[in-house]
PDB file of N, CA and C in Angstrom:
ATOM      1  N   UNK A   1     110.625  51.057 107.459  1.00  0.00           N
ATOM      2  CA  UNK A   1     111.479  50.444 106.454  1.00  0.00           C
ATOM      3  C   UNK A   1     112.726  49.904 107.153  1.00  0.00           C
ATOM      4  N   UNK A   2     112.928  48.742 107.209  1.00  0.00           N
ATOM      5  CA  UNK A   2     114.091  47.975 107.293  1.00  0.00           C
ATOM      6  C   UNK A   2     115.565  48.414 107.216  1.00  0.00           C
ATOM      7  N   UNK A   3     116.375  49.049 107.721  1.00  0.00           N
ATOM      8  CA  UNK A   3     117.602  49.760 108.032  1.00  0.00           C
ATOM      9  C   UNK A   3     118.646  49.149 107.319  1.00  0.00           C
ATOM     10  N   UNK A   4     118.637  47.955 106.644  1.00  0.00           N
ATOM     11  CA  UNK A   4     119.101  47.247 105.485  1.00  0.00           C
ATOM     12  C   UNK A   4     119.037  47.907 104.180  1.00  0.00           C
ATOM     13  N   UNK A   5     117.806  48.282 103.781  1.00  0.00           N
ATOM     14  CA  UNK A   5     116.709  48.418 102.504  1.00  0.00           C
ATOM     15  C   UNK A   5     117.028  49.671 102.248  1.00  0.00           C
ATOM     16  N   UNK A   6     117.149  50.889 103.442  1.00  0.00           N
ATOM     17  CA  UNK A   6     117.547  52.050 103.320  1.00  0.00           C
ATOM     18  C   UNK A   6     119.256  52.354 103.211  1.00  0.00           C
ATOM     19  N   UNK A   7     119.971  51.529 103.814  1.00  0.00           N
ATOM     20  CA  UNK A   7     121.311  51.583 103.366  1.00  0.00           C
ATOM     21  C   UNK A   7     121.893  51.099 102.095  1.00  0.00           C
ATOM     22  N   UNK A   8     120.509  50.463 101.219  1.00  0.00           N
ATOM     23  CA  UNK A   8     121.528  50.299  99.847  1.00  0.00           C
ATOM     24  C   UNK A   8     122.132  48.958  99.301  1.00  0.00           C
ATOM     25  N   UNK A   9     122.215  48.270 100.661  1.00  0.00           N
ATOM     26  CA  UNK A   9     122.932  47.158 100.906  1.00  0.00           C
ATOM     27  C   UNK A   9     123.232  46.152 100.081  1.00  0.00           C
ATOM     28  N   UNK A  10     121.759  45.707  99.963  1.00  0.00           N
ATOM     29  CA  UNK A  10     121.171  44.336  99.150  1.00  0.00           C
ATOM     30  C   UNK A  10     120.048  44.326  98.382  1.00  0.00           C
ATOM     31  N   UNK A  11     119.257  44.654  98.346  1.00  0.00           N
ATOM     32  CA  UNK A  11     117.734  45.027  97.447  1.00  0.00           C
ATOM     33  C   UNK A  11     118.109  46.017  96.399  1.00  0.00           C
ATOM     34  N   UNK A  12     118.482  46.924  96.752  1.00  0.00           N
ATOM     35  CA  UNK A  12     118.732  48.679  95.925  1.00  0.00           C
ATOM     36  C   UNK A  12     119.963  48.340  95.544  1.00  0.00           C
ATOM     37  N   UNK A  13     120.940  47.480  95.550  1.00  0.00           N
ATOM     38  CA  UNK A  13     122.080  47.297  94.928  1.00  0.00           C
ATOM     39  C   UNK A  13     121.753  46.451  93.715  1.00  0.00           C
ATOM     40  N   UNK A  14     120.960  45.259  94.047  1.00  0.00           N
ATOM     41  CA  UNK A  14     120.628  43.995  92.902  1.00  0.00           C
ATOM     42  C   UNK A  14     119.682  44.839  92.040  1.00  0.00           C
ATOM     43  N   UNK A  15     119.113  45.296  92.106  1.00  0.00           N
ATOM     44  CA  UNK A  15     118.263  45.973  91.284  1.00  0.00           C
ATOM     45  C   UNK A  15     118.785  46.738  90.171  1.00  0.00           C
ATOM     46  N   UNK A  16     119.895  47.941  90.766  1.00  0.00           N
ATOM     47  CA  UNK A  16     120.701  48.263  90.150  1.00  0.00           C
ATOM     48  C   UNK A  16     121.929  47.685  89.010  1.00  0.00           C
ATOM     49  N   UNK A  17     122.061  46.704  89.844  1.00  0.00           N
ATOM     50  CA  UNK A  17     123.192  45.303  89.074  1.00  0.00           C
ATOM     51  C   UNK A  17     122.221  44.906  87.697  1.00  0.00           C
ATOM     52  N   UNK A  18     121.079  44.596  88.135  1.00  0.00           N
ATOM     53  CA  UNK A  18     120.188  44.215  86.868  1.00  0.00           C
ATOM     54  C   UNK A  18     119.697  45.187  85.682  1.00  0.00           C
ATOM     55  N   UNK A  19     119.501  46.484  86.123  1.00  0.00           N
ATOM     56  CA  UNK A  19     119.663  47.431  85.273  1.00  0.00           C
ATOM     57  C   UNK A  19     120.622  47.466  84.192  1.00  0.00           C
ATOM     58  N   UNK A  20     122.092  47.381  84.941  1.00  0.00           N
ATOM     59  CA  UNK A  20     123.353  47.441  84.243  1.00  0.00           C
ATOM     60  C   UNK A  20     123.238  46.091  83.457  1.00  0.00           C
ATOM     61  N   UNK A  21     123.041  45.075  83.748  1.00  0.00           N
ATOM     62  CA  UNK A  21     122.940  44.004  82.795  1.00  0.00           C
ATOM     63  C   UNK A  21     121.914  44.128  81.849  1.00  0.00           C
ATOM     64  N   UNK A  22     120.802  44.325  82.094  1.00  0.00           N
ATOM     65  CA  UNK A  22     119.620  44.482  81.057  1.00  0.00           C
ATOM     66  C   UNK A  22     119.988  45.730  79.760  1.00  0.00           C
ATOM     67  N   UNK A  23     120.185  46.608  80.112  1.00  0.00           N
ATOM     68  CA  UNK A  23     120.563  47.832  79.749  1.00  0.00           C
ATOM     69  C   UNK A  23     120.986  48.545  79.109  1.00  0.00           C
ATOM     70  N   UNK A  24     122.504  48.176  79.619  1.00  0.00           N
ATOM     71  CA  UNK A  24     124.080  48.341  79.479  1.00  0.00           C
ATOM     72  C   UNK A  24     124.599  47.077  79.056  1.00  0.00           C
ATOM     73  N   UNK A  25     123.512  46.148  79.303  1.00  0.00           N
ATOM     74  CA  UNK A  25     124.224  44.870  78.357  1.00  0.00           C
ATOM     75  C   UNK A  25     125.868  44.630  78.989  1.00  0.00           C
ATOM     76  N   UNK A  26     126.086  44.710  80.152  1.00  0.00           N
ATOM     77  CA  UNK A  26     127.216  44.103  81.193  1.00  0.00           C
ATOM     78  C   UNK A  26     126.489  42.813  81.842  1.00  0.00           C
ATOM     79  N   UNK A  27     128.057  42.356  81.753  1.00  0.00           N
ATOM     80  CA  UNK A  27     128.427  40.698  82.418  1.00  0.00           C
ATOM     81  C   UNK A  27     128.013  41.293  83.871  1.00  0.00           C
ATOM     82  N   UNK A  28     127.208  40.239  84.617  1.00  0.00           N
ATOM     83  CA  UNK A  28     127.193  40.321  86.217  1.00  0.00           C
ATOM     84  C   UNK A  28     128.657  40.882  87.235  1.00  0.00           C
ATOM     85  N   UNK A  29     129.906  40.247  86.217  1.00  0.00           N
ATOM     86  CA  UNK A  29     130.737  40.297  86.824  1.00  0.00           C
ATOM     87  C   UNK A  29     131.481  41.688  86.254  1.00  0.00           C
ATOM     88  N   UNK A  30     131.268  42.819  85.744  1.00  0.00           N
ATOM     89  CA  UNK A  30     131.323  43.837  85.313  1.00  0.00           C
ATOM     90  C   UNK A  30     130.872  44.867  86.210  1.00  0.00           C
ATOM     91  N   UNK A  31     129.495  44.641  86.168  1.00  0.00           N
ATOM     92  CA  UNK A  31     128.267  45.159  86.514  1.00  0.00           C
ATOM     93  C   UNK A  31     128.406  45.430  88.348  1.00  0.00           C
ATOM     94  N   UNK A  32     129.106  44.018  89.040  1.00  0.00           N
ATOM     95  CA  UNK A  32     129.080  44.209  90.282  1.00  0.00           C
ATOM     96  C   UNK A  32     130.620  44.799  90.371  1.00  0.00           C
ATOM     97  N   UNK A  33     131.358  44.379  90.006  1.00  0.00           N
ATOM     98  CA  UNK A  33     132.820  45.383  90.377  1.00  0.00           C
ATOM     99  C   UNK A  33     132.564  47.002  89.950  1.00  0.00           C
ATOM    100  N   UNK A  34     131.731  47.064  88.927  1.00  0.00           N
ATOM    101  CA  UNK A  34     131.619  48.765  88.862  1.00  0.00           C
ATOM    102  C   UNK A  34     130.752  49.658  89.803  1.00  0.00           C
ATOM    103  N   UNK A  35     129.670  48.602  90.413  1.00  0.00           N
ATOM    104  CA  UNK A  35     128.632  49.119  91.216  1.00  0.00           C
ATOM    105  C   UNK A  35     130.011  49.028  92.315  1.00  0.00           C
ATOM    106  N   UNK A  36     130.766  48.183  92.973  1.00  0.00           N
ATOM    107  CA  UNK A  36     131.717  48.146  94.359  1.00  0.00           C
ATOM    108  C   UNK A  36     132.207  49.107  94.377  1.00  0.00           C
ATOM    109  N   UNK A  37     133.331  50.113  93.103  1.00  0.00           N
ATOM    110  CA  UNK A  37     134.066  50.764  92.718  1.00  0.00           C
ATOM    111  C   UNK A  37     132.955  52.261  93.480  1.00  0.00           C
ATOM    112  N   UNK A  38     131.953  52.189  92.965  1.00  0.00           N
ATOM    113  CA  UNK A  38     130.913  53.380  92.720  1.00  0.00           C
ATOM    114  C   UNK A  38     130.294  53.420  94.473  1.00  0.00           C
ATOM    115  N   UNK A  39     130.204  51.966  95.090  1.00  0.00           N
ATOM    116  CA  UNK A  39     129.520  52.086  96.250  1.00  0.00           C
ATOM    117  C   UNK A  39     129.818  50.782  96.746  1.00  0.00           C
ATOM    118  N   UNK A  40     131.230  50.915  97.738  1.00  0.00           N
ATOM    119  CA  UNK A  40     131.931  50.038  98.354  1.00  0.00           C
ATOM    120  C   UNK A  40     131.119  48.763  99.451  1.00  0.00           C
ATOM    121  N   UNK A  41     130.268  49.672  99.963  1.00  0.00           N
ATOM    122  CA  UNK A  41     129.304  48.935 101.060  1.00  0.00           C
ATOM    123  C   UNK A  41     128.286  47.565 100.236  1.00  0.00           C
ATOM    124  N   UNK A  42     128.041  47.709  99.195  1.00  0.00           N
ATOM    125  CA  UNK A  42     127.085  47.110  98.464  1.00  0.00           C
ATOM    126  C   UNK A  42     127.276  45.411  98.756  1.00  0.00           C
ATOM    127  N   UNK A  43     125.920  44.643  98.987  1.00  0.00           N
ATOM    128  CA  UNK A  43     126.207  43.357  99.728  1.00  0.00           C
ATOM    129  C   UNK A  43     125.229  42.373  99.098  1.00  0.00           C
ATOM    130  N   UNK A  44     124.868  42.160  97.828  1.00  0.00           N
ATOM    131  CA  UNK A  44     123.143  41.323  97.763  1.00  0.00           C
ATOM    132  C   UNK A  44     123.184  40.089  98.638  1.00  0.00           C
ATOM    133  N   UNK A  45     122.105  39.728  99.209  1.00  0.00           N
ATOM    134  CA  UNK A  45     122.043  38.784  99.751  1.00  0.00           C
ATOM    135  C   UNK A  45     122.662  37.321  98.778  1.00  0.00           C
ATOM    136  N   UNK A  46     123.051  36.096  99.774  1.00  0.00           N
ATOM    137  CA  UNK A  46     122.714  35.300  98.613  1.00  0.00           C
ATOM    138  C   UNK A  46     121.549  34.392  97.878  1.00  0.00           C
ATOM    139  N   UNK A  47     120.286  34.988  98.425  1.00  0.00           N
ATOM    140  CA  UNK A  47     119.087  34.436  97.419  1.00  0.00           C
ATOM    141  C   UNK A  47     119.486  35.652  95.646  1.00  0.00           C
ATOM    142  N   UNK A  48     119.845  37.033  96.411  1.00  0.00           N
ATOM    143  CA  UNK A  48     119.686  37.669  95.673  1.00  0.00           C
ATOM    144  C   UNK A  48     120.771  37.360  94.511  1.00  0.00           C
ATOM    145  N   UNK A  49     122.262  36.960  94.669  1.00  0.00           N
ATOM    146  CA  UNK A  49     123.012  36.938  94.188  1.00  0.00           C
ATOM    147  C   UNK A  49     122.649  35.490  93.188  1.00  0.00           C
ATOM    148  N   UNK A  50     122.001  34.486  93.871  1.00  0.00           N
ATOM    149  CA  UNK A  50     121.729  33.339  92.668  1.00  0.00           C
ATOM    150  C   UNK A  50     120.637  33.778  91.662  1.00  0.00           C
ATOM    151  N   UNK A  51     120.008  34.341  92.067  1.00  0.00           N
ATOM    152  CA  UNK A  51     118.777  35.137  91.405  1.00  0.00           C
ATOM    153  C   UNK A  51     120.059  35.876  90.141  1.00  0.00           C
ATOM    154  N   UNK A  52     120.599  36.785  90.358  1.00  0.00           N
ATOM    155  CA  UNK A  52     121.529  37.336  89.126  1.00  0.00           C
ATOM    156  C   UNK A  52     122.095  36.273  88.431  1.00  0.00           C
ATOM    157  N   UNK A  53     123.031  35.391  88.920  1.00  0.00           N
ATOM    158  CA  UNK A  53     123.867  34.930  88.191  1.00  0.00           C
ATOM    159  C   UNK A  53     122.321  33.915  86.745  1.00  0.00           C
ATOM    160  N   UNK A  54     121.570  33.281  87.696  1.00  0.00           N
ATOM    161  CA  UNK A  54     120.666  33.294  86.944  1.00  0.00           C
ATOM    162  C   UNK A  54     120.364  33.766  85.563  1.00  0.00           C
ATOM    163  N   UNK A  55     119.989  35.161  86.082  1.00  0.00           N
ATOM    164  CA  UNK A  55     119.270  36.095  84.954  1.00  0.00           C
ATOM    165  C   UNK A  55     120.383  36.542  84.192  1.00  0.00           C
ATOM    166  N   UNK A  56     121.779  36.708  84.428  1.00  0.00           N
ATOM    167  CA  UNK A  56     122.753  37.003  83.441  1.00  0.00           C
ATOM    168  C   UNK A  56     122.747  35.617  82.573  1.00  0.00           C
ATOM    169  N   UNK A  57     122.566  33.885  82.999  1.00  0.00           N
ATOM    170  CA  UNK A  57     122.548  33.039  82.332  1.00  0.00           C
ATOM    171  C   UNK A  57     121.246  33.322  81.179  1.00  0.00           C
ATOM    172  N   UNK A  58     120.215  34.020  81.504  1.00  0.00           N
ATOM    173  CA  UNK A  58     119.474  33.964  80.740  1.00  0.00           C
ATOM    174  C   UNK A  58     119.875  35.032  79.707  1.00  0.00           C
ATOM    175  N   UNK A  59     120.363  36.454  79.911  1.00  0.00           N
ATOM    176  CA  UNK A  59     120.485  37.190  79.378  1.00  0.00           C
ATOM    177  C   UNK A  59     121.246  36.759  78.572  1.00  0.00           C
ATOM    178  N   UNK A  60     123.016  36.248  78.516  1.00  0.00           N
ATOM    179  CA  UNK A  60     123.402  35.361  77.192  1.00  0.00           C
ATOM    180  C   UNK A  60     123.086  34.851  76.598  1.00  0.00           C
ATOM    181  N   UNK A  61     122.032  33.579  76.877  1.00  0.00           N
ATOM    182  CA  UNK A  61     121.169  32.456  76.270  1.00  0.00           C
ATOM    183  C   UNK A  61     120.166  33.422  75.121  1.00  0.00           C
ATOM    184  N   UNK A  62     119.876  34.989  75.432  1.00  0.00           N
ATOM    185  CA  UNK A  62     118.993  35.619  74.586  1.00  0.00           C
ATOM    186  C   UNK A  62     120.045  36.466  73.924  1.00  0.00           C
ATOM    187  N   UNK A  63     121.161  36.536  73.946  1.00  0.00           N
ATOM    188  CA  UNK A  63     121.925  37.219  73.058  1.00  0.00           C
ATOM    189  C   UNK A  63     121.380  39.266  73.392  1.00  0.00           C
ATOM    190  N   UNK A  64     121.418  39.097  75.061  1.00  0.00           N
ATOM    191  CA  UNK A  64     121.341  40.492  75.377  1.00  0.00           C
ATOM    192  C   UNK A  64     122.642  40.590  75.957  1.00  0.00           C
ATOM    193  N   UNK A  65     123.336  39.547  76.691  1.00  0.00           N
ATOM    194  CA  UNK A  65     124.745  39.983  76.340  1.00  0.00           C
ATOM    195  C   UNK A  65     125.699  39.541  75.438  1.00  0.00           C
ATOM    196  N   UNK A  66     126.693  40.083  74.771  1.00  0.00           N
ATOM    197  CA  UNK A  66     127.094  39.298  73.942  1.00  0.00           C
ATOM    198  C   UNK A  66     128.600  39.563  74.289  1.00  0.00           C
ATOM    199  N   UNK A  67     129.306  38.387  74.457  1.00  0.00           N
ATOM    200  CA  UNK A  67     130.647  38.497  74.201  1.00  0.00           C
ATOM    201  C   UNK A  67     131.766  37.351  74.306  1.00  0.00           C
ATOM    202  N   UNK A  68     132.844  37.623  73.575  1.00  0.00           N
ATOM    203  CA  UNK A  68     133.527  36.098  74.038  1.00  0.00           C
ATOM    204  C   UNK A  68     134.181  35.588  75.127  1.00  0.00           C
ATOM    205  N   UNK A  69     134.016  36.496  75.916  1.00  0.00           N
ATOM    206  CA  UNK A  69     134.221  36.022  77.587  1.00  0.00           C
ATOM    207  C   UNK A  69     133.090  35.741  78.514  1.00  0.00           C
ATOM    208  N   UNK A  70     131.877  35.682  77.514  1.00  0.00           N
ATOM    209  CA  UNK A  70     130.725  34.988  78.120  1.00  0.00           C
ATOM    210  C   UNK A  70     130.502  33.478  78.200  1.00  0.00           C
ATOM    211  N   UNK A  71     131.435  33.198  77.298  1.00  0.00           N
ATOM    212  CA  UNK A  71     132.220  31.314  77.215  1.00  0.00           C
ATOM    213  C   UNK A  71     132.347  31.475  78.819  1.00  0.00           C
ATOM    214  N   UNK A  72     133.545  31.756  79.157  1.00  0.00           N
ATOM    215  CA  UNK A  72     133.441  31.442  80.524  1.00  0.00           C
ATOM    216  C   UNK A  72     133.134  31.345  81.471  1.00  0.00           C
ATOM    217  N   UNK A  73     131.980  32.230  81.540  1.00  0.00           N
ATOM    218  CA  UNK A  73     130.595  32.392  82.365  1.00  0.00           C
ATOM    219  C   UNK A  73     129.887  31.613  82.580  1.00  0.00           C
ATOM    220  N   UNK A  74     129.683  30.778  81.179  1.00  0.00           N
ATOM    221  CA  UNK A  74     128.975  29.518  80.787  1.00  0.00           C
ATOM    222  C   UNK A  74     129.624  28.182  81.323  1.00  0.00           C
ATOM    223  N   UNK A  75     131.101  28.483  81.542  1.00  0.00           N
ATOM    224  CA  UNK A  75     131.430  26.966  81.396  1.00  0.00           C
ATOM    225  C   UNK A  75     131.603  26.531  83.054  1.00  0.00           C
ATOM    226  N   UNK A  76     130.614  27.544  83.787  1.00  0.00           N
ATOM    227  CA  UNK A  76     131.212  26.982  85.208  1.00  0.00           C
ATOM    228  C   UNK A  76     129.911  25.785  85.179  1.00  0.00           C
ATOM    229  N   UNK A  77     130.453  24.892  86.074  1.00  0.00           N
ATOM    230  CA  UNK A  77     129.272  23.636  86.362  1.00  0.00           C
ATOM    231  C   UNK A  77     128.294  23.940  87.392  1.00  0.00           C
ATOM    232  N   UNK A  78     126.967  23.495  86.974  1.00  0.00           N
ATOM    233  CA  UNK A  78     126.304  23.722  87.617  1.00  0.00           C
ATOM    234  C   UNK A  78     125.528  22.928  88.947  1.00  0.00           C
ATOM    235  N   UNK A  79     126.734  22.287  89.052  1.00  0.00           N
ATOM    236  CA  UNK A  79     126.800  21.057  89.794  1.00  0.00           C
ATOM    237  C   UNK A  79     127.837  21.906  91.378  1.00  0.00           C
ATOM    238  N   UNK A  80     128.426  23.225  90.590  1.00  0.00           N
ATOM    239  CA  UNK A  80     129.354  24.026  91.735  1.00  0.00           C
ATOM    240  C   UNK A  80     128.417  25.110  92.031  1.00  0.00           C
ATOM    241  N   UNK A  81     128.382  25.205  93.840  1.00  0.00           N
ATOM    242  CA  UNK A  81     127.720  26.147  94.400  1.00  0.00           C
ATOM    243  C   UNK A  81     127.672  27.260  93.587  1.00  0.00           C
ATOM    244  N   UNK A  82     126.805  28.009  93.220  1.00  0.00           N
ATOM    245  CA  UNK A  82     126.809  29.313  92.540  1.00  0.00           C
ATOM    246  C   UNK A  82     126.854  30.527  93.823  1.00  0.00           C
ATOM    247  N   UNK A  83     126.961  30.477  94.988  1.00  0.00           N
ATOM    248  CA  UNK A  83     127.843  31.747  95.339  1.00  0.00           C
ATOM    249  C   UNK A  83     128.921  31.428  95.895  1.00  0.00           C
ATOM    250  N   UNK A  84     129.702  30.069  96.293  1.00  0.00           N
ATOM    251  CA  UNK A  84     130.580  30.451  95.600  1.00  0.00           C
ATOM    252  C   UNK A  84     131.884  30.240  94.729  1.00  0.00           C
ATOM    253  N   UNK A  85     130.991  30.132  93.644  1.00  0.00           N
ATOM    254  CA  UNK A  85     131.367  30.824  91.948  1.00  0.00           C
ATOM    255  C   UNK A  85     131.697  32.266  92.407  1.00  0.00           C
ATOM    256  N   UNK A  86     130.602  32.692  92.572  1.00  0.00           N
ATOM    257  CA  UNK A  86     130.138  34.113  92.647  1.00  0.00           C
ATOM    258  C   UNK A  86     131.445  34.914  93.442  1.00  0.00           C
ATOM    259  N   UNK A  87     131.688  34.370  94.586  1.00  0.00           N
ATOM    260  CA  UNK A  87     132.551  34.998  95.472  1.00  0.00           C
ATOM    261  C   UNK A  87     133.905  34.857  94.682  1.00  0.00           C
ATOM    262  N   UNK A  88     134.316  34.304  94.118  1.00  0.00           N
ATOM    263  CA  UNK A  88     135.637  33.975  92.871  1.00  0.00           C
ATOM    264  C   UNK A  88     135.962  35.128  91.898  1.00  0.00           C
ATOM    265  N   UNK A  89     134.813  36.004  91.583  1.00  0.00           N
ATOM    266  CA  UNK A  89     134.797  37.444  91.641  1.00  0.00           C
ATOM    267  C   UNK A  89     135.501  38.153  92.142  1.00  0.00           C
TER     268      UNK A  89
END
C-alpha cells in the first residue's frame, strides 16, 4: 500500500469530506476546515478536490444541502479554475 494512502493524506481524507457532506449535510467548505481542525496533515489531491467541489455542486442542486450561503458557492464562475477557488478557502 502506497505510503500516501496509509497516511490519510488524500484518498482517506476525501472520502471522509464526502461523508460529512452527504450525511451531515455540510458545505465542502465546512466539511474541509473541520476535517483540518481534526487532522492538520490532510491534503486531497487536486483531481480529488475538483471531484468534491463537484459533488457539493450537485448536492445543492438536490437540496441535500441547504442553505443561504450556498448562493455563494454557486455564484463562483465556472469559467475560474476550481482549485483555485478551492484554495480561497
Amino acid at each position: 500500500m502506497p505510503r500516501s494512502c496509509a497516511a490519510g493524506v488524500s484518498r482517506s481524507a476525501t472520502i471522509v469530506l464526502v461523508y460529512s457532506m452527504k450525511y451531515h449535510h455540510n458545505t465542502l467548505k465546512d466539511a474541509f476546515h473541520y476535517l483540518l481542525e481534526k487532522r492538520p496533515q490532510i491534503g486531497p489531491n487536486e483531481g480529488f478536490l475538483l471531484q468534491l467541489i463537484r459533488y457539493e455542486k450537485e448536492l445543492i442542486r438536490t437540496l441535500e444541502i441547504v442553505l443561504l450561503s450556498a448562493a455563494e458557492n454557486l455564484s463562483l464562475s465556472d469559467s475560474k479554475n476550481p482549485i483555485e477557488t478551492f484554495k480561497e478557502f
